[in-house]
Protein backbone atom coordinates (compact mmCIF):
# COMPACT_ATOMS: atom_id res chain seq x y z
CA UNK A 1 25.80 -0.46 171.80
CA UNK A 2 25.56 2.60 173.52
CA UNK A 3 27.80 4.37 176.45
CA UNK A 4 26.18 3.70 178.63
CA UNK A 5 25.59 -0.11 178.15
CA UNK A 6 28.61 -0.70 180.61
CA UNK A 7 26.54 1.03 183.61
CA UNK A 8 25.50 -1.88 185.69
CA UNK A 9 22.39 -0.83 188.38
CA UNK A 10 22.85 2.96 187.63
CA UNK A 11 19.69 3.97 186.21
CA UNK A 12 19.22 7.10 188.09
CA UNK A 13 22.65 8.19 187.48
CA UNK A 14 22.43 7.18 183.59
CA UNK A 15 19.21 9.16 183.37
CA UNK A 16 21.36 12.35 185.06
CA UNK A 17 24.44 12.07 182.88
CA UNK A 18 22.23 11.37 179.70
CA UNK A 19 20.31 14.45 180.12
CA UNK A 20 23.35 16.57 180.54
CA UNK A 21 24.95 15.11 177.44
CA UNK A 22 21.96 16.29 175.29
CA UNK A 23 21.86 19.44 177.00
CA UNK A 24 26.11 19.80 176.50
CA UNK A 25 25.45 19.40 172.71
CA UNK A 26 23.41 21.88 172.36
CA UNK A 27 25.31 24.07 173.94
CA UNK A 28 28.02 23.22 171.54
CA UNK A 29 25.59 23.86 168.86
CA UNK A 30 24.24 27.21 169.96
CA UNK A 31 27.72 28.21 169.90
CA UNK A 32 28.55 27.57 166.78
CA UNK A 33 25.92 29.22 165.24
CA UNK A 34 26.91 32.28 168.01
CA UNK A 35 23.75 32.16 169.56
CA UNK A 36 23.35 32.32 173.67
CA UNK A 37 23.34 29.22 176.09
CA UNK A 38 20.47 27.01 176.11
CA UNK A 39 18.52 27.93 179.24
CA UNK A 40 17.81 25.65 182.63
CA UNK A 41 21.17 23.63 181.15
CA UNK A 42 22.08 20.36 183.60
CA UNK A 43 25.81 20.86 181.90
CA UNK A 44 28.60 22.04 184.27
CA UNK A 45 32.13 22.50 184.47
CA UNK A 46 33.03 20.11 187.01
CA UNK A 47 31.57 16.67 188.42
CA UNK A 48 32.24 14.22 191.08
CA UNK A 49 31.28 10.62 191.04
CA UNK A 50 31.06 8.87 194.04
CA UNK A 51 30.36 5.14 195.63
CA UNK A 52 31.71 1.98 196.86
CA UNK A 53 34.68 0.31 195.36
CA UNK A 54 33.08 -1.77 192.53
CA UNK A 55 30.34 0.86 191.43
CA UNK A 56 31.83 1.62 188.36
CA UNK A 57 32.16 5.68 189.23
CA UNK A 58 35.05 5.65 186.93
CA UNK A 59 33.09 3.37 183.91
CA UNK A 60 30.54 6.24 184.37
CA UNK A 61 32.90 8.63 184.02
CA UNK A 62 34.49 7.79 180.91
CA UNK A 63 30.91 6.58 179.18
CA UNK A 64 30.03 10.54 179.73
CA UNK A 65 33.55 11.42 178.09
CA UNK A 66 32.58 9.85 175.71
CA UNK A 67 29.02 11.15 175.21
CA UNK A 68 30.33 14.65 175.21
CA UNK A 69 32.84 13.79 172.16
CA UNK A 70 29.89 11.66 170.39
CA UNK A 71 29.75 12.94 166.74
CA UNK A 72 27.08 10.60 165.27
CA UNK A 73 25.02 11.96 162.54
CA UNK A 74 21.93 10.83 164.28
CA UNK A 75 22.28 13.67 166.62
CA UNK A 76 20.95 15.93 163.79
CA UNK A 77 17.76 13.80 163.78
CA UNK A 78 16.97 13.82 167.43
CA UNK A 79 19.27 11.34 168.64
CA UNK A 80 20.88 11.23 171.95
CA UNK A 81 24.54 11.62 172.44
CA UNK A 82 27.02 8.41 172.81
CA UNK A 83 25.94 6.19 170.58
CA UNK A 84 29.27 4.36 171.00
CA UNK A 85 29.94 3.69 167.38
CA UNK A 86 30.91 6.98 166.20
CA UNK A 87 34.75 7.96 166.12
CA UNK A 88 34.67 10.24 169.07
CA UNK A 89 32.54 7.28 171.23
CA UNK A 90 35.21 4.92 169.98
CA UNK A 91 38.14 6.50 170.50
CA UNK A 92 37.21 7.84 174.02
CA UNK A 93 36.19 4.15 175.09
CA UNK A 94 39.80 3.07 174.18
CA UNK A 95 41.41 5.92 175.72
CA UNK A 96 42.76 7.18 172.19
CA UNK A 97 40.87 10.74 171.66
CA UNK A 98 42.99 13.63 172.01
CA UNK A 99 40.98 15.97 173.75
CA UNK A 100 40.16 13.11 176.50
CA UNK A 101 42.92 12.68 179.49
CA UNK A 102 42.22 9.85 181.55
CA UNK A 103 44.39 9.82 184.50
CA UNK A 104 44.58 6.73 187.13
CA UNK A 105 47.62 6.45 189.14
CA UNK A 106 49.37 2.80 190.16
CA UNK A 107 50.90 4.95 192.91
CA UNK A 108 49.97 6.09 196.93
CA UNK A 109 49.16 9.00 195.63
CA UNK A 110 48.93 11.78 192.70
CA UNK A 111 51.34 14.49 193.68
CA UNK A 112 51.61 18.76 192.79
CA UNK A 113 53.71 18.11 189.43
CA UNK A 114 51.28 15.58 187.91
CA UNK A 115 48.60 18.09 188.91
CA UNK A 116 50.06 20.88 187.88
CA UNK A 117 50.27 19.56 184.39
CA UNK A 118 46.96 18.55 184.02
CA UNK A 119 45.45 21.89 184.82
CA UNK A 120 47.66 23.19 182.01
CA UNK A 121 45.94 20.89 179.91
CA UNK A 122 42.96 22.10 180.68
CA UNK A 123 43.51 25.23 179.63
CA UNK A 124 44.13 24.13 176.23
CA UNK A 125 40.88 24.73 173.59
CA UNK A 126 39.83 21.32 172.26
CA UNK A 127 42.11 20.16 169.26
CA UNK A 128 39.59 18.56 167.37
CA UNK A 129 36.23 17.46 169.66
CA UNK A 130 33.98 19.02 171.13
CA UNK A 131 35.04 19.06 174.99
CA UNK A 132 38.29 19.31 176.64
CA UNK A 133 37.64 16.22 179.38
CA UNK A 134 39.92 15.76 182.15
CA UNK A 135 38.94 12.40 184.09
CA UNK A 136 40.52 12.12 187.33
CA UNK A 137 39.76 8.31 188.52
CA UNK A 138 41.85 8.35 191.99
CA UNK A 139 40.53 12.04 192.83
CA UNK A 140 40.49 10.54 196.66
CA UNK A 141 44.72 10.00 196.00
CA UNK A 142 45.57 13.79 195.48
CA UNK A 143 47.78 14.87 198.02
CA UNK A 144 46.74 18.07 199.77
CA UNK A 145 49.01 20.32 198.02
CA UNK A 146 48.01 18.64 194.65
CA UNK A 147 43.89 18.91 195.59
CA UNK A 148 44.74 23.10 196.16
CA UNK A 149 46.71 23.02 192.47
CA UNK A 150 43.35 21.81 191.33
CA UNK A 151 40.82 23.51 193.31
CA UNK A 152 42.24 27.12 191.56
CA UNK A 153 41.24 24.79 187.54
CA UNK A 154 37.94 23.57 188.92
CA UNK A 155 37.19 27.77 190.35
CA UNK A 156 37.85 29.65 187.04
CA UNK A 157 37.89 27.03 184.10
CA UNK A 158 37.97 27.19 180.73
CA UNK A 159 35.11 27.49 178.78
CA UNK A 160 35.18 24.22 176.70
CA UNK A 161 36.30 22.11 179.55
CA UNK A 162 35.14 19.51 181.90
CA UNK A 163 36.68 17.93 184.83
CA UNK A 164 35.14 14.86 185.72
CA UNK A 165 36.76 13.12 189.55
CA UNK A 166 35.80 9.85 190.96
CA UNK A 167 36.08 9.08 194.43
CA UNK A 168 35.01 6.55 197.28
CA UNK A 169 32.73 8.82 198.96
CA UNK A 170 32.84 12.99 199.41
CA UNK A 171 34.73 13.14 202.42
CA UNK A 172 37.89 11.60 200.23
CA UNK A 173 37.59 15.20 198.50
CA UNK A 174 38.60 18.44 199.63
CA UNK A 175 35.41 20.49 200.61
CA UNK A 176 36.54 23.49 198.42
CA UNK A 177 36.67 20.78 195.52
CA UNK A 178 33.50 18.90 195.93
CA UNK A 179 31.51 22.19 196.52
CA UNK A 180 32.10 22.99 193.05
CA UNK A 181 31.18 20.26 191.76
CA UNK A 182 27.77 18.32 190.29
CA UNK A 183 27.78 15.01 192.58
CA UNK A 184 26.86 12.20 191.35
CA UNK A 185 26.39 9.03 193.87
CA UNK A 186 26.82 5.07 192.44
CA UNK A 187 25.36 2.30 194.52
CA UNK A 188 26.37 -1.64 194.28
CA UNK A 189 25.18 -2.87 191.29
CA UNK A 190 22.88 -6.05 192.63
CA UNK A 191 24.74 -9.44 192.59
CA UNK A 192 21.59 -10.72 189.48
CA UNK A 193 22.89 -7.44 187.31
CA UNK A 194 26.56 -8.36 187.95
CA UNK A 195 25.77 -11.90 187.18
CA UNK A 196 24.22 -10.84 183.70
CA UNK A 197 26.49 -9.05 182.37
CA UNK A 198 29.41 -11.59 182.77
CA UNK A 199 27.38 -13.72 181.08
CA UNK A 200 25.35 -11.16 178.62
CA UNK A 201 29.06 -9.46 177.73
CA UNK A 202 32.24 -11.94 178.98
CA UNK A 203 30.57 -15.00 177.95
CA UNK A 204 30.66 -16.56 181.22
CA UNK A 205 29.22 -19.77 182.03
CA UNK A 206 25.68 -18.32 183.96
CA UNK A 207 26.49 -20.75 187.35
CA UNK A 208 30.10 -19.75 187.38
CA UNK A 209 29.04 -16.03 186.93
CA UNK A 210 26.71 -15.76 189.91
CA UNK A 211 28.96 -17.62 192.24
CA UNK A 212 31.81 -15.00 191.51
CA UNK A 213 28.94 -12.16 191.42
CA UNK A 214 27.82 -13.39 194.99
CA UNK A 215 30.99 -13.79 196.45
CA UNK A 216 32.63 -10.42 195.35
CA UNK A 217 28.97 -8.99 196.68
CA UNK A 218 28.56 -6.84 193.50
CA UNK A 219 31.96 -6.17 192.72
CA UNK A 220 31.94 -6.21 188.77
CA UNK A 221 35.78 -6.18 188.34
CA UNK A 222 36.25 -8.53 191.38
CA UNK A 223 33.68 -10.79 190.14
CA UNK A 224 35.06 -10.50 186.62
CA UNK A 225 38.84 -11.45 187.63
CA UNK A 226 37.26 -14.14 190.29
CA UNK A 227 35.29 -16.15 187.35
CA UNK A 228 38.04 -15.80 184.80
CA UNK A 229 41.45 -16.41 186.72
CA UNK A 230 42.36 -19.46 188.73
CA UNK A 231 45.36 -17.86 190.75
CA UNK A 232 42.23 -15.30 192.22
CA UNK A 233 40.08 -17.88 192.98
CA UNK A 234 43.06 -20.23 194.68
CA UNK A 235 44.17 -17.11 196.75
CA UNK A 236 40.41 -16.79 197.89
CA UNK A 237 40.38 -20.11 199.04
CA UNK A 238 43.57 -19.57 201.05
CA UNK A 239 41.94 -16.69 203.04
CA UNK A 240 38.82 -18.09 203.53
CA UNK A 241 40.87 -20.75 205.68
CA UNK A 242 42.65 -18.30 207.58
CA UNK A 243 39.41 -18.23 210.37
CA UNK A 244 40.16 -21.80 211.28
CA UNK A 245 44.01 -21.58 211.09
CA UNK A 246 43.94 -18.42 214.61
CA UNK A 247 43.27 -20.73 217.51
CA UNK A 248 46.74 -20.22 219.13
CA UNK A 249 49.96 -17.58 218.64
CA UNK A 250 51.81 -19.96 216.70
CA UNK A 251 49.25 -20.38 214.26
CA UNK A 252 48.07 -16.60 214.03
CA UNK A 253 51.89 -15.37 213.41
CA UNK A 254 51.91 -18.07 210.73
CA UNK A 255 49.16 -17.07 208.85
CA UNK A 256 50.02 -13.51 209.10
CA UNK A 257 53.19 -14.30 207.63
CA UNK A 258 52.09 -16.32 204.97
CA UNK A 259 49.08 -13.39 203.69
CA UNK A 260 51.85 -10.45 203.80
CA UNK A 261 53.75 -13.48 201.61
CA UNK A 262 51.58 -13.58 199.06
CA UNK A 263 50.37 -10.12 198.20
CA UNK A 264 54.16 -9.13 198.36
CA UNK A 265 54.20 -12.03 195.37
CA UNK A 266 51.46 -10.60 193.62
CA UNK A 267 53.61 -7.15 193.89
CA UNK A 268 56.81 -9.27 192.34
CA UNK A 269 54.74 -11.05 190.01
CA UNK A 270 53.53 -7.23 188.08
CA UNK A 271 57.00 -6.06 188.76
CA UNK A 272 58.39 -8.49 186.95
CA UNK A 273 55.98 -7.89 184.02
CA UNK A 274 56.01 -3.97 184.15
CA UNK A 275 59.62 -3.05 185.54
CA UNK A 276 61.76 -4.46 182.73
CA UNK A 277 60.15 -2.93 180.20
CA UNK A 278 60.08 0.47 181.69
CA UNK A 279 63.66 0.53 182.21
CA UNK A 280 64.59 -0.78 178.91
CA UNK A 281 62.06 1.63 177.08
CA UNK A 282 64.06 4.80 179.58
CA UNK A 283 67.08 3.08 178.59
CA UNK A 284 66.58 3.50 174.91
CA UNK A 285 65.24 6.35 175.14
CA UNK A 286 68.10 8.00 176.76
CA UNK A 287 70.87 7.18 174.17
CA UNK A 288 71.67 3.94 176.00
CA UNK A 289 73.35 1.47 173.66
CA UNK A 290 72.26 -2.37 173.85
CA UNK A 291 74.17 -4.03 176.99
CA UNK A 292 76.33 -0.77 177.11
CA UNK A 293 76.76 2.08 179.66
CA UNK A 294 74.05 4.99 180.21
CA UNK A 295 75.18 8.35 178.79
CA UNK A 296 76.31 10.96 180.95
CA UNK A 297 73.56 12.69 183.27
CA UNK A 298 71.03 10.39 182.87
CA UNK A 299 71.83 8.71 186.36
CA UNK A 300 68.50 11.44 187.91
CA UNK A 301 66.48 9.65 185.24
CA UNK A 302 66.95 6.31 185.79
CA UNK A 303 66.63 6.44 189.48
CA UNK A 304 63.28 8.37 189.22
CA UNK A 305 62.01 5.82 187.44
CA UNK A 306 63.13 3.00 190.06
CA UNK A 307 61.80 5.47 192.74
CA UNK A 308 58.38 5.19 190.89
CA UNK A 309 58.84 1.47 190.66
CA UNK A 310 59.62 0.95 194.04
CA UNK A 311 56.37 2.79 194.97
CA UNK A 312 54.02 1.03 192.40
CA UNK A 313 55.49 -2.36 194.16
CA UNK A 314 54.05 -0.91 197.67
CA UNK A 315 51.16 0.26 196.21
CA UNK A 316 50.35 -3.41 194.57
CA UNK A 317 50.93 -5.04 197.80
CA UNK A 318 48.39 -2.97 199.80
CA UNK A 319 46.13 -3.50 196.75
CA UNK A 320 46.29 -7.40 197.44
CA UNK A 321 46.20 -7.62 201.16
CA UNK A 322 43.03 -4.99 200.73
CA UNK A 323 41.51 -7.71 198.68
CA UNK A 324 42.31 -10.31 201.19
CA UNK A 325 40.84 -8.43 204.30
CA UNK A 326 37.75 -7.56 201.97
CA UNK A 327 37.08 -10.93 201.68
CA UNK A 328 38.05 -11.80 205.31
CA UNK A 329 35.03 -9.22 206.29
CA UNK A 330 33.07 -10.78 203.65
CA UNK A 331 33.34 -14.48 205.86
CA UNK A 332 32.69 -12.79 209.26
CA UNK A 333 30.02 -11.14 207.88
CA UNK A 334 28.46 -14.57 206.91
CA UNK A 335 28.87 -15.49 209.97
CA UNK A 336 27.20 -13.09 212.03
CA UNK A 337 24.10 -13.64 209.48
CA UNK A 338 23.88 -17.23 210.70
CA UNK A 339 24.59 -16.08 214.08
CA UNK A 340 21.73 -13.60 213.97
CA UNK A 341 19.19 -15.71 211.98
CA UNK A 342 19.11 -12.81 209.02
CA UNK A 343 17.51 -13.70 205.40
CA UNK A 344 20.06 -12.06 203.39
CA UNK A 345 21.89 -14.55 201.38
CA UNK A 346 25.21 -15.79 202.16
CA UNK A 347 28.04 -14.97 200.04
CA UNK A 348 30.51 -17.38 201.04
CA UNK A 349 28.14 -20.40 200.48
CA UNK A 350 31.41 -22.55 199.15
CA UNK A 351 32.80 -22.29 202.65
CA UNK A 352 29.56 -22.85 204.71
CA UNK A 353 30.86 -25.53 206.64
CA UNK A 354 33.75 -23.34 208.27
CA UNK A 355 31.01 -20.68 208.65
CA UNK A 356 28.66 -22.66 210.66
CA UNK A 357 31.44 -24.08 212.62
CA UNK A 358 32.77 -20.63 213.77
CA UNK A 359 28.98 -19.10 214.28
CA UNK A 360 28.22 -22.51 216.14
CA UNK A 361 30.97 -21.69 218.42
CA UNK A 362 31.28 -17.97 218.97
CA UNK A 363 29.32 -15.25 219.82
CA UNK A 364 27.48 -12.05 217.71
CA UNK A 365 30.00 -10.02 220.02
CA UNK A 366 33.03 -11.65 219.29
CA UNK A 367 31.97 -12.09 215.74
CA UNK A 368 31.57 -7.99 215.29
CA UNK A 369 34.95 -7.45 217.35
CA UNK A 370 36.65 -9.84 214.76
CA UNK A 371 35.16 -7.32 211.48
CA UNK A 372 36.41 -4.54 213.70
CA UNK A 373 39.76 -6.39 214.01
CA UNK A 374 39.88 -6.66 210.20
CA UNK A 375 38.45 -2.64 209.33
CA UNK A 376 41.20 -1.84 211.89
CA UNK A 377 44.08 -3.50 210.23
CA UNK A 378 42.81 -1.76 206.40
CA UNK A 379 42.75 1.59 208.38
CA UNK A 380 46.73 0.56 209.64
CA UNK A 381 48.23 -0.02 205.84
CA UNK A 382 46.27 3.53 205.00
CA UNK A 383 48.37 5.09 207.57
CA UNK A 384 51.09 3.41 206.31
CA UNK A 385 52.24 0.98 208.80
CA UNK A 386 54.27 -1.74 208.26
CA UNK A 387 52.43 -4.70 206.90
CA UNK A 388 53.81 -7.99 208.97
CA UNK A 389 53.02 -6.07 211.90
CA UNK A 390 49.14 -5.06 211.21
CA UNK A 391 48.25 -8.05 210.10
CA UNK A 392 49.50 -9.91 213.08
CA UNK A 393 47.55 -7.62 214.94
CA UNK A 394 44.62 -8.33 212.94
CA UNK A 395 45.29 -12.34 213.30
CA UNK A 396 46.09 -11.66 217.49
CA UNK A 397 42.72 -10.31 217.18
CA UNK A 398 40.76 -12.85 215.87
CA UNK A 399 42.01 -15.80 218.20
CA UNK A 400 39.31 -17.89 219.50
């Protein structure tokens, strides 16, 4: 199976990073026989992948990783790079090679220090592969102190080293950043693709796939999670009903209540599986005997950590109400379809009743102000404000 098997609906961009992982090992090549670079090379420095949430920028990412590290013999026959069987495919893949960093952050955002030690990485020459391959997945998450850190790497890097950043879209990027860099743009992967490889590679029943591939509208790690886990598909279900549960105050403010409820759960729920482990991993670390007292200046330590905790628990809960509005714009969005007679297929179609009901008795106006209600209310919990109060905002908003 090769790298790239994982790219769902990226042909164009698999064709781009395929060519410049043949053209990357020749340069390694010509180099170690001291000869000059290959001329017309598509190999650079520094690239930025880009598209919508569910794309797979950062699968592509880490599928060129590991085409750059690909040591298969076959290469010495003609063979193209990332064959995925080879130990530096493997290892990559797994996040074990030791000349591939792959950084994601559970955080609000990546900060100077982190950066800061990443671009001393980078300076380093490859300890055993052939690339020194920085992947930044949250590249829209560097703070603007952090992207200026990085922007000095990506300007004068070393010579065996590649920084590869995924993002939403280039305006998530600082301009001096994505200037620099080889962009690369994912689209959503069509809902059949999606479908076929949950059943082609999870072993999903082929009905069961679809439905989740349709209703996550091409999300492959959405649609993964929806067809596997029953607390994901019962949480669905709950906010699909939140449309017919606005008709008065009383009911909005309920509803509100009850969403903020349940994606702080999902925050307890991967605290509880995360936290104590961390702290009794610090704990041991730090000298601490079992059920006894910390050792002497180790208090900074420890309340780091539950610093970092306490914004991984934030970060989880925005995660899950972002997942709950995306849905919510997925029903209105149904609904303006019916209301407008369109041919594109329905991605709700568990829930048509409610759908028809609400585009029965509304308007295409009101049905637009109500997606504008719910892009409004994501665009509050980016600028941080407090979640009870956007989402009752959001659930004011969308009163009959």
């Amino acid at each position: 199976m090769a790298v790239w098997d994982d790219l769902v609906g990226q042909a164009k961009v698999e064709e781009q990073l395929a060519a410049a992982a043949r053209d990357a090992d020749a340069l390694v090549t010509a180099h170690a026989a001291g000869g000059p670079d290959p001329e017309g090379s598509k190999m650079t420095h520094a690239w930025l992948f880009t598209g919508p949430p569910g794309s797979g920028r950062a699968t592509a990412a880490r599928a060129f990783a590991a085409a750059l590290q690909c040591v298969s013999p076959d290469r010495a026959l003609g063979g193209a790079p990332g064959c995925g069987f080879c130990d530096g495919c493997h290892t990559t893949l797994v996040g074990t090679h030791a000349d591939v960093e792959i950084v994601r952050t559970d955080l609000l955002s990546i900060g100077v220090k982190e950066t800061r030690s990443l671009v001393r990485r980078a300076q380093l020459s490859p300890a055993g592969g052939r690339w020194q391959v920085i992947v930044l997945e949250d590249a829209d998450r560097l703070t603007e102190g952090a992207g200026n850190v990085l922007l000095k790497a990506v300007e004068e890097p070393a010579p065996r080293t590649v920084w590869l950043l995924c993002a939403p879209s280039l305006e998530d990027v600082l301009p001096t950043i994505r200037s620099r860099c080889r962009h690369l743009s994912l689209r959503t992967p069509s809902v059949e693709a999606v479908a076929d490889v949950l059943v082609r590679r999870d072993g999903i029943d082929p009905e069961a796939a679809h439905t989740a591939a349709r209703a996550t509208q091409g999300h492959i790690d959405r649609a993964r999670r929806l067809a596997t886990d029953e607390r994901a598909r019962a949480r669905r279900s709950v906010v699909l009903k939140l449309p017919l549960r606005v008709e008065d105050v009383g009911g909005c403010l309920k509803a509100a209540q009850e969403l903020v409820d349940a994606a702080a759960e999902d925050a307890k729920q991967v605290a509880e599986e995360v936290d104590v482990k961390e702290t009794e991993d610090l704990k041991a670390a730090l000298g601490a005997a079992q059920g006894g007292r910390m050792p002497r200046g180790t208090a900074g330590a420890m309340k780091e950590l539950e610093e970092r905790q306490k914004r991984r628990r934030t970060r989880t809960q925005r995660d899950s109400l972002d997942l709950a509005l995306t849905d919510l714009t997925g029903f209105y969005r149904d609904v303006l379809a019916l209301q407008l007679r369109s041919r594109s297929a329905l991605a709700n179609t568990d829930v048509r009743d409610a759908l028809e009901r609400i585009a029965r008795d509304t308007t295409p106006e009101r049905t637009l102000r109500r997606i504008e209600a719910v892009l409004a209310c994501r665009e509050a919990l980016d600028r941080n404000v407090a979640p009870l109060l956007a989402v009752e905002a959001m659930t004011m908003a969308l009163r009959g």
